[in-house]
C-alpha atoms as a PDB file:
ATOM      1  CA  UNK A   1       0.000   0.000   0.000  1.00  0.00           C
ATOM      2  CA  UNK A   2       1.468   3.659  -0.732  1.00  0.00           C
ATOM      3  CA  UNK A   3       1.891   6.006   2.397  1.00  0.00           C
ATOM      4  CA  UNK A   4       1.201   9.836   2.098  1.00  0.00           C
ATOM      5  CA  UNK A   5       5.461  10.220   2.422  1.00  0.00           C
ATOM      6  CA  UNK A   6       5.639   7.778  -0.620  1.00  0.00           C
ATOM      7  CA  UNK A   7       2.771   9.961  -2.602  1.00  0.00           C
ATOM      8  CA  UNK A   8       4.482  13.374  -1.156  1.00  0.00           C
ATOM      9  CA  UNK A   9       7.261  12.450  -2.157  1.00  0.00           C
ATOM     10  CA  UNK A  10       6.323  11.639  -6.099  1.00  0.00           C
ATOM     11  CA  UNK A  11       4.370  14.702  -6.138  1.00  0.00           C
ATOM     12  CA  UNK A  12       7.697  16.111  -5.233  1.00  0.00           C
ATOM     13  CA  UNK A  13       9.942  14.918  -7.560  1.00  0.00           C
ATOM     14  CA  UNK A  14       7.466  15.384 -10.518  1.00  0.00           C
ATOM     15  CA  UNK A  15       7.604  19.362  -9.395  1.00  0.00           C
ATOM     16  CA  UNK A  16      11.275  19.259  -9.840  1.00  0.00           C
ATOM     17  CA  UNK A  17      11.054  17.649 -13.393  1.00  0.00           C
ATOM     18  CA  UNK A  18       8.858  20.179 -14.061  1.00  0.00           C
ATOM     19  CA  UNK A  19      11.098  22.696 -12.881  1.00  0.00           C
ATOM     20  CA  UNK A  20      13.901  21.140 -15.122  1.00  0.00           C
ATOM     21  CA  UNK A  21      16.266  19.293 -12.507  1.00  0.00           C
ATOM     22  CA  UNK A  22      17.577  15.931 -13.275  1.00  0.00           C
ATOM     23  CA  UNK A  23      17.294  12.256 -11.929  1.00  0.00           C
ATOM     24  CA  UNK A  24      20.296  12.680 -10.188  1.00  0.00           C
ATOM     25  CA  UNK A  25      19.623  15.765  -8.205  1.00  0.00           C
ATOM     26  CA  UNK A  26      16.874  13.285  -6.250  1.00  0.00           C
ATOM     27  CA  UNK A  27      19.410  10.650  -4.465  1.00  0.00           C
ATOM     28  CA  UNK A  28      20.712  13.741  -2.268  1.00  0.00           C
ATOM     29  CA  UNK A  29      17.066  15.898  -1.736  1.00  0.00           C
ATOM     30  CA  UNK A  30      16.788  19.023  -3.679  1.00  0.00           C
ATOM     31  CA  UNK A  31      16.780  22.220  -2.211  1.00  0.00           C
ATOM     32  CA  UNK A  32      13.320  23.795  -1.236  1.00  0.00           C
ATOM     33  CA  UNK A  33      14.683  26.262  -3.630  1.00  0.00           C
ATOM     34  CA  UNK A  34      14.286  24.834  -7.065  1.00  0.00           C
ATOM     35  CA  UNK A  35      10.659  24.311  -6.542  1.00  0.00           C
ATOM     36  CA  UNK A  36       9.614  27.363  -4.504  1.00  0.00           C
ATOM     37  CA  UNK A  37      10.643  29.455  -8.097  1.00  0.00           C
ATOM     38  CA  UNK A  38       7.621  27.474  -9.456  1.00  0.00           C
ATOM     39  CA  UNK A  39       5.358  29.537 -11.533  1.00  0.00           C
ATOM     40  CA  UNK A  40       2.469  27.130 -11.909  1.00  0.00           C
ATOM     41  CA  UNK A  41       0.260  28.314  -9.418  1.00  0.00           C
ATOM     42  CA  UNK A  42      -2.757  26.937 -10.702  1.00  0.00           C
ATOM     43  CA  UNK A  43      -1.331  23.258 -10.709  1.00  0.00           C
ATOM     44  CA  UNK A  44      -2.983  21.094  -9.144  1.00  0.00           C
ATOM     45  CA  UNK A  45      -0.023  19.581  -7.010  1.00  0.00           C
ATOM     46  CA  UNK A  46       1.395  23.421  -6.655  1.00  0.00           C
ATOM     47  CA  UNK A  47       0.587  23.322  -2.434  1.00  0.00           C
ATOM     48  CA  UNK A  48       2.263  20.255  -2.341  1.00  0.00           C
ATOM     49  CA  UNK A  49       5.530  20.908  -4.389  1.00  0.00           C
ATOM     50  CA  UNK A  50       7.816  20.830  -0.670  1.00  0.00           C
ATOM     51  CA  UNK A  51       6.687  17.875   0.154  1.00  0.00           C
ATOM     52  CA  UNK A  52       4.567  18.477   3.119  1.00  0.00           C
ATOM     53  CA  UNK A  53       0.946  18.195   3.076  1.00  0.00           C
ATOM     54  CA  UNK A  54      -0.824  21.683   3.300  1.00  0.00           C
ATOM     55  CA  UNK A  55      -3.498  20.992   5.109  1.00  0.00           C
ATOM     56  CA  UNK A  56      -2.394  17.804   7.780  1.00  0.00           C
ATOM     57  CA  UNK A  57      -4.712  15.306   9.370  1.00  0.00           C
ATOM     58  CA  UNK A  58      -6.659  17.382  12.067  1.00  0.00           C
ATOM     59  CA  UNK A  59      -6.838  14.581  14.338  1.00  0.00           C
ATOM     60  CA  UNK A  60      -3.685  13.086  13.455  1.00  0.00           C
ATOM     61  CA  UNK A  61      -2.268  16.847  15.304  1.00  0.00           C
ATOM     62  CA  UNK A  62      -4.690  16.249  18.218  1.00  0.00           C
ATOM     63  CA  UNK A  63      -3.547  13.044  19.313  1.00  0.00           C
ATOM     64  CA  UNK A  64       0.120  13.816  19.152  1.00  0.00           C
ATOM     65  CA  UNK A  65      -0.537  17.010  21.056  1.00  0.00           C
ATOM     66  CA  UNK A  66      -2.083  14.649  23.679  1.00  0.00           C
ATOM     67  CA  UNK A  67       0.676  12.308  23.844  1.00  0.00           C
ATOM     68  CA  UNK A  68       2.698  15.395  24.280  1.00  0.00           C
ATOM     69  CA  UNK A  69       0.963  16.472  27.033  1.00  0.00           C
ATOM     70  CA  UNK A  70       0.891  13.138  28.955  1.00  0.00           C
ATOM     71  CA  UNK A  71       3.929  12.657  28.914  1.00  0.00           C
ATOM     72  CA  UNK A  72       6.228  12.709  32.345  1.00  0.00           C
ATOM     73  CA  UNK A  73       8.830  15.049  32.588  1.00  0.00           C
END
């Protein structure tokens, strides 16, 4: 089954083909750089060009701010 990294991550790497970097810029990470210059804001994968989901699981934040909290110093 593919995770949300796995699927971040593709979305990623097809923003820096877009954005004209090669296969081997991807074995060391791009910089944040290359794809922040995109001018495709109306893309549909344009929030999601870092990496990083936009808009994270609401509950997934609740329950690790929970676990936080519980925890003994």
């Amino acid at each position: 089954m593919t995770t949300k990294g796995e699927l971040l991550r593709a979305i990623r790497i097809n923003c820096g083909v877009c954005m004209g970097m090669s296969g081997d810029d991807f074995g060391a990470g791009f910089p944040e750089a290359d794809v922040a210059g995109c001018t495709s804001p109306k893309c549909q994968m344009f929030e999601f060009r870092f990496g990083r989901d936009p808009n994270p699981d609401k509950t997934r934040s609740r329950l690790a701010r929970e676990k936080h909290k519980n925890k003994v110093p």
